[in-house]
C-alpha atoms as a PDB file:
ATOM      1  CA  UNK A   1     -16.764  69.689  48.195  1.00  0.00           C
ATOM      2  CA  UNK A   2     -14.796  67.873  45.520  1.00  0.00           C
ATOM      3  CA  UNK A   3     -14.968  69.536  42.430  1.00  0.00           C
ATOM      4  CA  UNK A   4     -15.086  68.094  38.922  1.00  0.00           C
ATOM      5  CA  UNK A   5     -11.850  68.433  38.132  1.00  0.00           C
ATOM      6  CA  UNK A   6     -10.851  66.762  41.370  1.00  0.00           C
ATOM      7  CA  UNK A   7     -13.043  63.995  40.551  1.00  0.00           C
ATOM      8  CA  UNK A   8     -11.871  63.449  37.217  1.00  0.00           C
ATOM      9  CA  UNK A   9      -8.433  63.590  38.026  1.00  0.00           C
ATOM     10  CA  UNK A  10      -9.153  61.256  40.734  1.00  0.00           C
ATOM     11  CA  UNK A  11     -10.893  58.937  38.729  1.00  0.00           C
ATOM     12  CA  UNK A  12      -8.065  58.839  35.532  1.00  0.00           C
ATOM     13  CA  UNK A  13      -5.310  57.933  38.186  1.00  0.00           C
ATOM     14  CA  UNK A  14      -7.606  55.294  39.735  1.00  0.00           C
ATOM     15  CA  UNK A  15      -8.413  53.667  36.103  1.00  0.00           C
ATOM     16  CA  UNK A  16      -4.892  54.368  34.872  1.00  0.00           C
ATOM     17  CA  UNK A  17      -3.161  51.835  38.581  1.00  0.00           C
ATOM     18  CA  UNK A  18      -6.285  49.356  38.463  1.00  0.00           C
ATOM     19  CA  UNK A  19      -5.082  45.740  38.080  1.00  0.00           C
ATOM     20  CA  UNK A  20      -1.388  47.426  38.252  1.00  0.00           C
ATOM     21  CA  UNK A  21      -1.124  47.135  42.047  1.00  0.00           C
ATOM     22  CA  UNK A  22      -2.377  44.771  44.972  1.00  0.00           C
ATOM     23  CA  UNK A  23      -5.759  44.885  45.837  1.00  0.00           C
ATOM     24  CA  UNK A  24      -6.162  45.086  49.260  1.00  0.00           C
ATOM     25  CA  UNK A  25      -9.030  45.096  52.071  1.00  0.00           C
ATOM     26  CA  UNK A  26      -9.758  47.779  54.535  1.00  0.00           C
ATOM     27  CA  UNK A  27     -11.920  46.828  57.354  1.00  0.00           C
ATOM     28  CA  UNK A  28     -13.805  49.657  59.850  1.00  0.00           C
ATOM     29  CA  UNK A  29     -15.105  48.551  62.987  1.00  0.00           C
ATOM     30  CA  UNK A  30     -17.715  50.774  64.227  1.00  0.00           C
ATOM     31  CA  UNK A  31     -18.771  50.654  67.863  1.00  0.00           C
ATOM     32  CA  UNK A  32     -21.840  49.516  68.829  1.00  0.00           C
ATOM     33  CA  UNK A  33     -21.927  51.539  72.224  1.00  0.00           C
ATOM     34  CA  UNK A  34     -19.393  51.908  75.437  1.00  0.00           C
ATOM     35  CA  UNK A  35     -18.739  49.808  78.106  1.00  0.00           C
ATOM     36  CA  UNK A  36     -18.984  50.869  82.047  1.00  0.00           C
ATOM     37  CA  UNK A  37     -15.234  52.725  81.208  1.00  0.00           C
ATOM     38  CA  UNK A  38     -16.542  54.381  78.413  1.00  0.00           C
ATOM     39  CA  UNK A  39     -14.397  52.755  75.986  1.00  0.00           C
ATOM     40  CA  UNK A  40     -15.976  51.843  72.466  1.00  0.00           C
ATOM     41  CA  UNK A  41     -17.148  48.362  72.684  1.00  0.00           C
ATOM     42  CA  UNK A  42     -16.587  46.827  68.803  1.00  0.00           C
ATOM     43  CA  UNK A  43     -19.493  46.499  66.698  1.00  0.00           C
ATOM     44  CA  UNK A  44     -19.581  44.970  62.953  1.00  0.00           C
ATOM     45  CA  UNK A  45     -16.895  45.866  60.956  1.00  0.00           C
ATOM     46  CA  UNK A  46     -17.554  46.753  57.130  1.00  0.00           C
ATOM     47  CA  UNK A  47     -14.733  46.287  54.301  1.00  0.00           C
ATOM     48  CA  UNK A  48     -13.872  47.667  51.261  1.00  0.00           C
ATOM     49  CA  UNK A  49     -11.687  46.508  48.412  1.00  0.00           C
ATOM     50  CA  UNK A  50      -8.872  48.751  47.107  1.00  0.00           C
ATOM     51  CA  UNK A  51      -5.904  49.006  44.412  1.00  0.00           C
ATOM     52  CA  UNK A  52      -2.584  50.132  47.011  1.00  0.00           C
ATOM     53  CA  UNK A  53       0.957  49.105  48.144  1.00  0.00           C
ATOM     54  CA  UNK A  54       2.591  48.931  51.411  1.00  0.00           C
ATOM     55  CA  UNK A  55       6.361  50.129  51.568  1.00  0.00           C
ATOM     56  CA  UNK A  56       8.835  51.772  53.667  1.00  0.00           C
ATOM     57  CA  UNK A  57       9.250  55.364  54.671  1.00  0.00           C
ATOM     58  CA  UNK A  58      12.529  57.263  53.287  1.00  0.00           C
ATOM     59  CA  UNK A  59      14.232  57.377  55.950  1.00  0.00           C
ATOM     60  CA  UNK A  60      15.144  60.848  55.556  1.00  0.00           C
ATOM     61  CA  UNK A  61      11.652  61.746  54.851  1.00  0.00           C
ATOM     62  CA  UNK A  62      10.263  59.973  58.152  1.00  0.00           C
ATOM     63  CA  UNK A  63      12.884  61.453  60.488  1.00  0.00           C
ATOM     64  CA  UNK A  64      11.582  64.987  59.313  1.00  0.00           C
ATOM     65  CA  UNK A  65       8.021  63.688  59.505  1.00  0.00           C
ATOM     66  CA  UNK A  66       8.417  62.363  63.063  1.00  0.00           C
ATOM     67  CA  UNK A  67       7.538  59.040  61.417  1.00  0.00           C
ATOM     68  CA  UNK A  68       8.999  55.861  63.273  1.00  0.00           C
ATOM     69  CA  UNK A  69      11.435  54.067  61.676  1.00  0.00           C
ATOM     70  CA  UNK A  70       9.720  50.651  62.463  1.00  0.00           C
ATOM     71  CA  UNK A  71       6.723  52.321  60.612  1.00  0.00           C
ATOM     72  CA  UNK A  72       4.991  51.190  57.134  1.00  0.00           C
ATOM     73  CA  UNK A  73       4.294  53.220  54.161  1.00  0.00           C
ATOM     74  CA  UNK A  74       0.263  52.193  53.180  1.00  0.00           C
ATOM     75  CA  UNK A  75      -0.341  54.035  49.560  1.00  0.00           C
ATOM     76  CA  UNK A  76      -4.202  53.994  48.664  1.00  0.00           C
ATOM     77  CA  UNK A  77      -5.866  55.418  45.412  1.00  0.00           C
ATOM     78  CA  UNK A  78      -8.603  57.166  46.077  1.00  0.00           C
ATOM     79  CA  UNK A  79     -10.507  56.595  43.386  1.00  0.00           C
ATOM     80  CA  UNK A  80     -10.176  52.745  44.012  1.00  0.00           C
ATOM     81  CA  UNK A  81     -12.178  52.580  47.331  1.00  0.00           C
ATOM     82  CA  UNK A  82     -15.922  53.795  47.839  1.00  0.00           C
ATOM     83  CA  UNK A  83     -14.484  55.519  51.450  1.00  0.00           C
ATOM     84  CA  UNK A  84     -12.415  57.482  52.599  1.00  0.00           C
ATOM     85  CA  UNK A  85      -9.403  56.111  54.836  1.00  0.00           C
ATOM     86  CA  UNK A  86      -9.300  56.955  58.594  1.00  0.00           C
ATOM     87  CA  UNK A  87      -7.001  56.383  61.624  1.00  0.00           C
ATOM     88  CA  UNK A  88      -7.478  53.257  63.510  1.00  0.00           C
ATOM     89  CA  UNK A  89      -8.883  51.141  59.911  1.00  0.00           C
ATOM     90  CA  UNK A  90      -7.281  48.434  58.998  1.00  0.00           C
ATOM     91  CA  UNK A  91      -5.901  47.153  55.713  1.00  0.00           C
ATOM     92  CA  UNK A  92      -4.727  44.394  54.750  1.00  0.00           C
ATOM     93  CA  UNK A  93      -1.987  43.515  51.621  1.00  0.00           C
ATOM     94  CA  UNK A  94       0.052  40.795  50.568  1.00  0.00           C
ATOM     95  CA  UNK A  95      -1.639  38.944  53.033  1.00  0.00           C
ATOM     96  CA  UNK A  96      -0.349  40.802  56.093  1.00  0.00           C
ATOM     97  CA  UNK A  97      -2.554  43.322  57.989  1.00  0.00           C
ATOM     98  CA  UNK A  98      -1.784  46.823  59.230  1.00  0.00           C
ATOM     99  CA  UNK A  99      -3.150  49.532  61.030  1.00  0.00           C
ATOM    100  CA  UNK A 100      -3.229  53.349  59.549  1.00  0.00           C
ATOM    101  CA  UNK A 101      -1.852  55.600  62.285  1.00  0.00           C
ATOM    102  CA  UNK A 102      -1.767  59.269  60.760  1.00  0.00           C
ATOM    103  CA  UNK A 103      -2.307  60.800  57.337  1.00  0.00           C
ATOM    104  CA  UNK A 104       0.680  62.123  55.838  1.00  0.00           C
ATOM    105  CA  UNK A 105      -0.117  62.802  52.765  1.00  0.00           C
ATOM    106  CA  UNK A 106      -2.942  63.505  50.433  1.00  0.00           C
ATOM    107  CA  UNK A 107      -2.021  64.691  46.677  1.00  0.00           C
ATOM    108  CA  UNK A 108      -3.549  67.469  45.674  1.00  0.00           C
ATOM    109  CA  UNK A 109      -6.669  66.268  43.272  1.00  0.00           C
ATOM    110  CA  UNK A 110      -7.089  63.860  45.941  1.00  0.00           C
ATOM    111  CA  UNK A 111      -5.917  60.975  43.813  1.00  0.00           C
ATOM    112  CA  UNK A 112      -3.893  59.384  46.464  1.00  0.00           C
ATOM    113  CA  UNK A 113      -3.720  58.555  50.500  1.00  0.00           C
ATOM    114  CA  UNK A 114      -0.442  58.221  52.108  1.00  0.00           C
ATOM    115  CA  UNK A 115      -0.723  57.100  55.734  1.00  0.00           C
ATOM    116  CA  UNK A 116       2.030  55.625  58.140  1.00  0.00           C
ATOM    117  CA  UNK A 117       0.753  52.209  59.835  1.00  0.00           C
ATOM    118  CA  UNK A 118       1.763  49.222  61.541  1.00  0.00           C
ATOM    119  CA  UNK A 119       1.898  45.872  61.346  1.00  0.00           C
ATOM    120  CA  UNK A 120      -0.938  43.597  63.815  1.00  0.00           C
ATOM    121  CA  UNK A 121      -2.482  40.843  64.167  1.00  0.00           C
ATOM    122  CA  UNK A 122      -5.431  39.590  61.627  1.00  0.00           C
ATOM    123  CA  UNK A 123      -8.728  40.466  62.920  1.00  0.00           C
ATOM    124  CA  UNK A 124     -11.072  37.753  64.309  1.00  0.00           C
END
């Protein structure tokens, strides 16, 4: 349960970066059942817009973080995107799309997601 001062924290540091960064995409694909294997068979994919960057890992931090070095650094804030961010979504920015691995940080009021990613292709 988010509490009120979570939420308005949340929401000051969303108005205070909106218009200040890219706005970006993230896409979910839910599956629409399982194939003979069992793997997830894609279903329709829903997108939201958010206010984010994408940038590199210290590498410092990253080797401490078991983060690979070939990894991107996907900022998101919060209060800028009507869900919240999961492994396996994708975003995309500047025109490039990525895919969020892990979660390596969320800021206390949750304000902010911090998740390391990859580069792929665009989706169909």
């Amino acid at each position: 349960m988010v509490s009120l001062l979570e939420r308005r924290v949340r929401d000051q540091v969303a108005a205070a970066f909106h218009n200040r960064l890219l706005v970006g995409s993230l896409r979910r694909t839910s599956a629409a059942a399982v194939d003979s294997y069992g793997d997830p068979v894609p279903g329709a994919a829903t997108e939201w817009a958010f206010d984010g960057v994408v940038d590199t890992f210290n590498a410092a931090f990253a080797a401490r973080a078991g983060i690979p070095v070939t990894a991107v650094r996907v900022l998101i804030i919060a209060g800028s995107l009507a869900t919240v961010p999961q492994k396996d979504d994708l975003v995309m920015l500047r025109d490039e799309w990525y895919q969020l691995r892990r979660l390596v940080e969320r800021d206390p009021a949750g304000a902010t997601y911090v998740f390391s990613g990859f580069q792929v292709e665009a989706p169909a």
